[in-house]
PDB file of N, CA and C in Angstrom:
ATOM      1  N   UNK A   1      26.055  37.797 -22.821  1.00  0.00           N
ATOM      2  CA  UNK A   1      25.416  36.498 -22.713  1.00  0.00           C
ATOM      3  C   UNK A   1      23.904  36.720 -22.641  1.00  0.00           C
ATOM      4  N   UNK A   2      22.700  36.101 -23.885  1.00  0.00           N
ATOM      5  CA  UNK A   2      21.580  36.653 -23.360  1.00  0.00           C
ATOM      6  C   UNK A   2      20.986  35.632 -22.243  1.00  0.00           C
ATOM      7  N   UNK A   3      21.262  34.988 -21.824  1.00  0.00           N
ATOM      8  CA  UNK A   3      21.130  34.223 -20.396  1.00  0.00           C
ATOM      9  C   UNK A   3      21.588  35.112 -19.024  1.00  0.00           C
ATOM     10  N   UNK A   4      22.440  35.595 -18.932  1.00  0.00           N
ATOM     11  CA  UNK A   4      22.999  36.166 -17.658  1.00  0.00           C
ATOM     12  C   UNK A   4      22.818  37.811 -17.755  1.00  0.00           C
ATOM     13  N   UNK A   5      22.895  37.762 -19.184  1.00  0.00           N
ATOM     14  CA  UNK A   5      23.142  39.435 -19.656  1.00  0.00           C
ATOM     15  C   UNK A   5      24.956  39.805 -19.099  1.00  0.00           C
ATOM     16  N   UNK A   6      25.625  38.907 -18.785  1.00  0.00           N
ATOM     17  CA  UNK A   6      27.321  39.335 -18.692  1.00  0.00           C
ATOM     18  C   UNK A   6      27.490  39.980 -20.262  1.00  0.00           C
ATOM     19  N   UNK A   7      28.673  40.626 -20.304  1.00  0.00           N
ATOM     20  CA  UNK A   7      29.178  41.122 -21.871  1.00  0.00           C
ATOM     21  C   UNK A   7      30.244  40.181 -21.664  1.00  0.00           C
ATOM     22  N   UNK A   8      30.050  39.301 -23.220  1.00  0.00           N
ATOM     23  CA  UNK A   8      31.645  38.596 -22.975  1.00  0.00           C
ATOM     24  C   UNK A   8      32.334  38.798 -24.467  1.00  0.00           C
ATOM     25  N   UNK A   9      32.676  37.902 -25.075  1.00  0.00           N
ATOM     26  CA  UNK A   9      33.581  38.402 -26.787  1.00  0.00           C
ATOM     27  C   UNK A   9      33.648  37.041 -27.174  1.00  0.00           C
ATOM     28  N   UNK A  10      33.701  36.735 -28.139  1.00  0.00           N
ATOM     29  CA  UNK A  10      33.641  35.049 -28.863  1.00  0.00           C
ATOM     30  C   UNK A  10      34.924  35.334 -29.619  1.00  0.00           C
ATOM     31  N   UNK A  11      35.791  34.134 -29.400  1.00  0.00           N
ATOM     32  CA  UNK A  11      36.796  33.600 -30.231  1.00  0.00           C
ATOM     33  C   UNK A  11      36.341  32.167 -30.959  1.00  0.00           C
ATOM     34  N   UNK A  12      37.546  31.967 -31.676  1.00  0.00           N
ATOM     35  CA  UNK A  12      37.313  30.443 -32.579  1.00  0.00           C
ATOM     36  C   UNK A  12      38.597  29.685 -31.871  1.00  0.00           C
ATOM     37  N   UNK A  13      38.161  28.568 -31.497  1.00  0.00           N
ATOM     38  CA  UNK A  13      39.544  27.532 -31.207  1.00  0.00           C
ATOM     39  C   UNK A  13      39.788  27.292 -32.501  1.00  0.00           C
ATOM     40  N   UNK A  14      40.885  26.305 -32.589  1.00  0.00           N
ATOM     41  CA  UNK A  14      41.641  26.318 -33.533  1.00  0.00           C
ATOM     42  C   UNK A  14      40.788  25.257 -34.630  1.00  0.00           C
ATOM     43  N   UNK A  15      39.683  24.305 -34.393  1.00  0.00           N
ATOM     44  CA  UNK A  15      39.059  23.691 -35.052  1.00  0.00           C
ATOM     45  C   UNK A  15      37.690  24.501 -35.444  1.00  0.00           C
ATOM     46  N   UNK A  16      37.906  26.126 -35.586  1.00  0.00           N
ATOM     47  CA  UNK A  16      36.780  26.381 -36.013  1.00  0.00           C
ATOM     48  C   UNK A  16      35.437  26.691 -35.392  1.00  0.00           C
ATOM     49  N   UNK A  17      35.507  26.299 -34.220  1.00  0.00           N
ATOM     50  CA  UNK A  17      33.909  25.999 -32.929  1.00  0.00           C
ATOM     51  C   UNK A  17      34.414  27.522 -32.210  1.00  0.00           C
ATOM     52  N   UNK A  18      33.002  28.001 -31.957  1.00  0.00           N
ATOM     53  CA  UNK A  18      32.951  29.467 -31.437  1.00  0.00           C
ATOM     54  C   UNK A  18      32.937  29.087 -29.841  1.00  0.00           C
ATOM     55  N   UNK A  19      33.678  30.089 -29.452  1.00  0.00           N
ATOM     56  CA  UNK A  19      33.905  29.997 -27.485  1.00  0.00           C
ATOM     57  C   UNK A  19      33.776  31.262 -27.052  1.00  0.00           C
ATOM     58  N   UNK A  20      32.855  30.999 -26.320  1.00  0.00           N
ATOM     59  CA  UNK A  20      32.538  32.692 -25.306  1.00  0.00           C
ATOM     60  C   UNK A  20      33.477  32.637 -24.180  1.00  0.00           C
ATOM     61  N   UNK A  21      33.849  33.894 -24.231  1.00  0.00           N
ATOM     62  CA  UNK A  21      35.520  34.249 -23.256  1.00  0.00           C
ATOM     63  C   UNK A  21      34.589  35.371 -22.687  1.00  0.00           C
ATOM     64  N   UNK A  22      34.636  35.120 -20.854  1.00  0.00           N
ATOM     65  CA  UNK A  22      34.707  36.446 -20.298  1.00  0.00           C
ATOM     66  C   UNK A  22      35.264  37.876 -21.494  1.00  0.00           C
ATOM     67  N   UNK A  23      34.261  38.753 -20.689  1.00  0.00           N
ATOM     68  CA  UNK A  23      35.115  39.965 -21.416  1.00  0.00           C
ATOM     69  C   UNK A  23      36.490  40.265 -20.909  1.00  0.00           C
ATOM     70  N   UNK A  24      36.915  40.261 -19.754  1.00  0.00           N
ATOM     71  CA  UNK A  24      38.344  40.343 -19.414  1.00  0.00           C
ATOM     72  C   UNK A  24      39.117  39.300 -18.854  1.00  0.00           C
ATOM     73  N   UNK A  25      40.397  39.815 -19.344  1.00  0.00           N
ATOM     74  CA  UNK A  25      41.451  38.912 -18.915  1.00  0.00           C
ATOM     75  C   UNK A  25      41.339  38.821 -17.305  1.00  0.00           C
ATOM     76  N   UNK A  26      41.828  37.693 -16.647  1.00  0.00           N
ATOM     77  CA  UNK A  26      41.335  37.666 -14.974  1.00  0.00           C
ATOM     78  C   UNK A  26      42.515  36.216 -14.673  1.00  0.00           C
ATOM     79  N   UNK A  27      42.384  36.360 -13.248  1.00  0.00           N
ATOM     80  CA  UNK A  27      43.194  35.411 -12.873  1.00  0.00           C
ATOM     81  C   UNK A  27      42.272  34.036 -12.360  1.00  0.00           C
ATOM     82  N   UNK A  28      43.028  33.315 -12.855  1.00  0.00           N
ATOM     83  CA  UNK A  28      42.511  31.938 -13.281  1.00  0.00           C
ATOM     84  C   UNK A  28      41.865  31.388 -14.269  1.00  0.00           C
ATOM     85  N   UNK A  29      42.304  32.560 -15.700  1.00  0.00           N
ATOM     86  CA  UNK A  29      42.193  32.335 -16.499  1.00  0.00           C
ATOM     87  C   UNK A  29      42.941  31.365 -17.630  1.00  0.00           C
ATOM     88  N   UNK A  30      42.103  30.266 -18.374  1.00  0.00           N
ATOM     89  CA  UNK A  30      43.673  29.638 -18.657  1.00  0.00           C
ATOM     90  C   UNK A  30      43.155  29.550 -20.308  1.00  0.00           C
ATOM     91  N   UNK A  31      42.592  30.748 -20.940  1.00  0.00           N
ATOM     92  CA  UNK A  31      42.606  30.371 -22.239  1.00  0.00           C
ATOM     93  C   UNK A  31      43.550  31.918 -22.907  1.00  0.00           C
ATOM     94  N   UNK A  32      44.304  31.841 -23.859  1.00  0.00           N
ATOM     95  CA  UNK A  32      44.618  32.828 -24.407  1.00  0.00           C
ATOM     96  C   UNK A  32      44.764  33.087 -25.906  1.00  0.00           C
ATOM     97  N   UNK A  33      44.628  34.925 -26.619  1.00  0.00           N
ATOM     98  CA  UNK A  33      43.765  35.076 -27.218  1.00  0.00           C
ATOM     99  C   UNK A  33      45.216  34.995 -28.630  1.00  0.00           C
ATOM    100  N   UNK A  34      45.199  34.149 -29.569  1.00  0.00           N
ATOM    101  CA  UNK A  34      45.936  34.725 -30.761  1.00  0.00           C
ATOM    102  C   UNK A  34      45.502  35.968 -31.460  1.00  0.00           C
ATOM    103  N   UNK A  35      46.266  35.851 -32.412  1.00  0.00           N
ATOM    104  CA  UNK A  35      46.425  36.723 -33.542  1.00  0.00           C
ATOM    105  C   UNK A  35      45.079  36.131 -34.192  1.00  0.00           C
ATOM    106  N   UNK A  36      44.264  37.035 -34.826  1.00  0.00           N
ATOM    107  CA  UNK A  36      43.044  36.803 -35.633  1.00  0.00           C
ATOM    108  C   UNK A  36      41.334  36.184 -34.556  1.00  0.00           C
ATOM    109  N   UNK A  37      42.012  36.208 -33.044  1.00  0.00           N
ATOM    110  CA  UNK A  37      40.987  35.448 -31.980  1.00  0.00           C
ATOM    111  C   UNK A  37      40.750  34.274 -31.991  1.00  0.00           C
ATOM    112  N   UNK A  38      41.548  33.682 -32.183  1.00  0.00           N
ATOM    113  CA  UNK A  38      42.223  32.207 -32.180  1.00  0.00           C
ATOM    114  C   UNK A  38      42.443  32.054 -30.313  1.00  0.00           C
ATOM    115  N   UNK A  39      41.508  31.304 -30.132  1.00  0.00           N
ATOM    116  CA  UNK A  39      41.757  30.568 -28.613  1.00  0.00           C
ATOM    117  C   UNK A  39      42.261  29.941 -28.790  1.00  0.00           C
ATOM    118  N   UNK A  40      43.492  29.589 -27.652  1.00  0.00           N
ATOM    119  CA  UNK A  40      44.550  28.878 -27.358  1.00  0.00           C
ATOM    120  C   UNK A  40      43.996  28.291 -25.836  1.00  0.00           C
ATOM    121  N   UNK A  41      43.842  27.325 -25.686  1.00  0.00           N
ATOM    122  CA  UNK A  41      43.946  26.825 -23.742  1.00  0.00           C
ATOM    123  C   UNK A  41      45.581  26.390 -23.652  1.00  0.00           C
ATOM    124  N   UNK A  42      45.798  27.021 -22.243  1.00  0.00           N
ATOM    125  CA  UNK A  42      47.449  27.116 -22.169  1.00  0.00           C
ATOM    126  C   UNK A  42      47.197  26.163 -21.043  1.00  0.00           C
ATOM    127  N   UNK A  43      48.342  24.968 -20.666  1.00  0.00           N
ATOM    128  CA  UNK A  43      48.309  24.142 -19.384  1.00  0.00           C
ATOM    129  C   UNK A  43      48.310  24.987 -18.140  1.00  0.00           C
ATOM    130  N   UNK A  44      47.471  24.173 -17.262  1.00  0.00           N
ATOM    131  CA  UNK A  44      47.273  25.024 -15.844  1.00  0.00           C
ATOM    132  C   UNK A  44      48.602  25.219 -15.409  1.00  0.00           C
ATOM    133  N   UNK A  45      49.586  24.311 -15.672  1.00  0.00           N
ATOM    134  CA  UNK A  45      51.086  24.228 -15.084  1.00  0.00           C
ATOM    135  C   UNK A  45      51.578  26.038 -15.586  1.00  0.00           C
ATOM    136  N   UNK A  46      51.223  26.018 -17.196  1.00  0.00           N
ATOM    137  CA  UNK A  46      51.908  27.642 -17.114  1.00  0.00           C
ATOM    138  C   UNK A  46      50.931  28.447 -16.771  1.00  0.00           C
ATOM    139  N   UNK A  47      50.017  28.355 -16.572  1.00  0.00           N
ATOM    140  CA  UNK A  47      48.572  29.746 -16.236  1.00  0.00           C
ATOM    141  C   UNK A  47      49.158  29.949 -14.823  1.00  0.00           C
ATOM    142  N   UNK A  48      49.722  29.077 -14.285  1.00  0.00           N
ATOM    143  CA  UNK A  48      49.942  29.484 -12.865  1.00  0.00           C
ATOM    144  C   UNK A  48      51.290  29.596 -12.323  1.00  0.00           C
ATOM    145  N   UNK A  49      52.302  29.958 -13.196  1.00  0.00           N
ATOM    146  CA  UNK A  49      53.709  30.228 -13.140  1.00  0.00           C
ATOM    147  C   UNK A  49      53.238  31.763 -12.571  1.00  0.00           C
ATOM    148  N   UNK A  50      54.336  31.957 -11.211  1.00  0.00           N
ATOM    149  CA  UNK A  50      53.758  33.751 -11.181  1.00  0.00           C
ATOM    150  C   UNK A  50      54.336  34.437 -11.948  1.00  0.00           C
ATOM    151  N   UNK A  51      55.514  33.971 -12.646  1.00  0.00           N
ATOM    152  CA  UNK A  51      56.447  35.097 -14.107  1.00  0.00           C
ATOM    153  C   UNK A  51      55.387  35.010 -15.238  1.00  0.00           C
ATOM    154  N   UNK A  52      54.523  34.756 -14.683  1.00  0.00           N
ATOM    155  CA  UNK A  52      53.718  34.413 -16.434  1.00  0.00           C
ATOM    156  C   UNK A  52      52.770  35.959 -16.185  1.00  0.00           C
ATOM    157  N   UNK A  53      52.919  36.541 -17.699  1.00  0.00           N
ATOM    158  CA  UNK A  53      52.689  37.990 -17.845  1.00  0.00           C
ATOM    159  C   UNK A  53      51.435  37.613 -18.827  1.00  0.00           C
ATOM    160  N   UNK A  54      51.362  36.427 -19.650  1.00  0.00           N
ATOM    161  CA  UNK A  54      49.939  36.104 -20.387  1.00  0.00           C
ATOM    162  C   UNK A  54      48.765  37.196 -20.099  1.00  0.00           C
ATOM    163  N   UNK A  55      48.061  37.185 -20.868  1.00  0.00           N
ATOM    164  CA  UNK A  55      46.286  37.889 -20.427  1.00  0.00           C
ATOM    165  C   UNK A  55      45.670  36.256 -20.623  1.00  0.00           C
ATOM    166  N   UNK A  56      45.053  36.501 -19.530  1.00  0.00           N
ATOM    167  CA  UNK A  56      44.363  34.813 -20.004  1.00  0.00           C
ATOM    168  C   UNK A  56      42.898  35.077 -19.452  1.00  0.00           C
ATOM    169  N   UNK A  57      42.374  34.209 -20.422  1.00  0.00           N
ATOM    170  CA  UNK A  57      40.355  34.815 -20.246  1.00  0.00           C
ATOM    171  C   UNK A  57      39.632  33.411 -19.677  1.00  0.00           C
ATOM    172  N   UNK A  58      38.857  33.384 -19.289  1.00  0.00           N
ATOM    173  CA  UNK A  58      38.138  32.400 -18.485  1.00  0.00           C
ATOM    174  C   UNK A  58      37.306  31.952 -19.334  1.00  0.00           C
ATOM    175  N   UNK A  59      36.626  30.926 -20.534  1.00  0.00           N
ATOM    176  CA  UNK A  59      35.629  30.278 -20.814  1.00  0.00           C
ATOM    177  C   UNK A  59      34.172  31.184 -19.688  1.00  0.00           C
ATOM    178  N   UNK A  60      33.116  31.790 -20.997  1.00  0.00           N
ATOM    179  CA  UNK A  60      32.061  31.654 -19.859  1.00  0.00           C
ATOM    180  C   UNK A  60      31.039  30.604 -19.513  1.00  0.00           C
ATOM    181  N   UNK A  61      31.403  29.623 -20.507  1.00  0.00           N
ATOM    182  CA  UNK A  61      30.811  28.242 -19.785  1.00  0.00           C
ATOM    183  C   UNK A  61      31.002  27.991 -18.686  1.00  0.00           C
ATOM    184  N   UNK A  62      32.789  28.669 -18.065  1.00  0.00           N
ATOM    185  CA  UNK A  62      32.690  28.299 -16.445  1.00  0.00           C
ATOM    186  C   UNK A  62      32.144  29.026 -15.720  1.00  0.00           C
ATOM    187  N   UNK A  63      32.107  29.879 -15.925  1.00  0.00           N
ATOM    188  CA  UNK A  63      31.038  31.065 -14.927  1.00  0.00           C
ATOM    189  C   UNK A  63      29.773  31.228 -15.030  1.00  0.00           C
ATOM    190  N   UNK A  64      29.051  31.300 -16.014  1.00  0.00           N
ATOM    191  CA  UNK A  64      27.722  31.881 -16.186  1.00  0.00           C
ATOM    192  C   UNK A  64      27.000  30.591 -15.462  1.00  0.00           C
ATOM    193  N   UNK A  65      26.063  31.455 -14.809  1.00  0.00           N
ATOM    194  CA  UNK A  65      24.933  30.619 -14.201  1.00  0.00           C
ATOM    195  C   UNK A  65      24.317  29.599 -14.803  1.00  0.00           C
ATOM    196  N   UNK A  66      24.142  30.478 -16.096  1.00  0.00           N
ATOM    197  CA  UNK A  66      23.283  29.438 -16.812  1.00  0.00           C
ATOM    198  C   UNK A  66      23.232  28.710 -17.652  1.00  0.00           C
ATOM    199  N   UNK A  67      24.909  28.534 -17.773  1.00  0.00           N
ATOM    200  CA  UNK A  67      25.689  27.648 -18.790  1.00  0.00           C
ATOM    201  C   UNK A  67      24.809  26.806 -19.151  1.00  0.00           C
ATOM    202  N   UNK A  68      24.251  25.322 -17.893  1.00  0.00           N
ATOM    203  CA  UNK A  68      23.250  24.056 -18.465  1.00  0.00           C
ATOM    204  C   UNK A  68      22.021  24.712 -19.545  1.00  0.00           C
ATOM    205  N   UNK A  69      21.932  25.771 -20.112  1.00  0.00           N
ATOM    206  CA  UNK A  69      21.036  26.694 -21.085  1.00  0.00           C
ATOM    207  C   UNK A  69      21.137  26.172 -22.420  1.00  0.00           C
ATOM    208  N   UNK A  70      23.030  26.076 -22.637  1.00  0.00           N
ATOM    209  CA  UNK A  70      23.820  26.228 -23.612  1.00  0.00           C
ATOM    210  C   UNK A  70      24.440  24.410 -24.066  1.00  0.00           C
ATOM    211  N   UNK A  71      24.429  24.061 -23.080  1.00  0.00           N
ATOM    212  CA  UNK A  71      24.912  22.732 -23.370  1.00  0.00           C
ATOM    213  C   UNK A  71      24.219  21.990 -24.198  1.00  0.00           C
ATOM    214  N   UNK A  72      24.583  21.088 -25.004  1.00  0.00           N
ATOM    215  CA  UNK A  72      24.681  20.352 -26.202  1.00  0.00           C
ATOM    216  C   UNK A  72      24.124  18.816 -25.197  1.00  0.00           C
ATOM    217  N   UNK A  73      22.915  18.232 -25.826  1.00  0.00           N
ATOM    218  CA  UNK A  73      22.350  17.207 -25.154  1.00  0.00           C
ATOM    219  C   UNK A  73      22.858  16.051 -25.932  1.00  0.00           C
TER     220      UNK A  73
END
């Protein structure tokens, strides 16, 4: 991120728009990664099943400090 300087990895949701994903999978993560880096957001209902074996990555819009940097006016 050159705002925070975190290392994170960009996927595409499924309409094409680029999303910065933490670099690792973490808990309370509720986006996950397809085939080709295709973000998927999975419902909080399954991110938080404890049988759920998913890798799921956190948006760094939610974390980074300095997300309001990045936002769209």
């Amino acid at each position: 991120c050159r705002a925070c300087n975190a290392t994170i990895i960009w996927a595409k949701t499924a309409a094409g728009k680029a999303m910065p994903l933490n670099e690792m999978p973490e808990p309370g993560g509720n986006v996950r990664l397809e085939d080709g880096g295709i973000a998927v957001t999975v419902p909080k209902a399954i991110a938080e099943l404890p049988e759920n074996d998913l890798k799921l990555y956190k948006s760094h819009f939610a974390t980074c400090p300095q997300a309001h940097k990045f936002r769209s006016k």
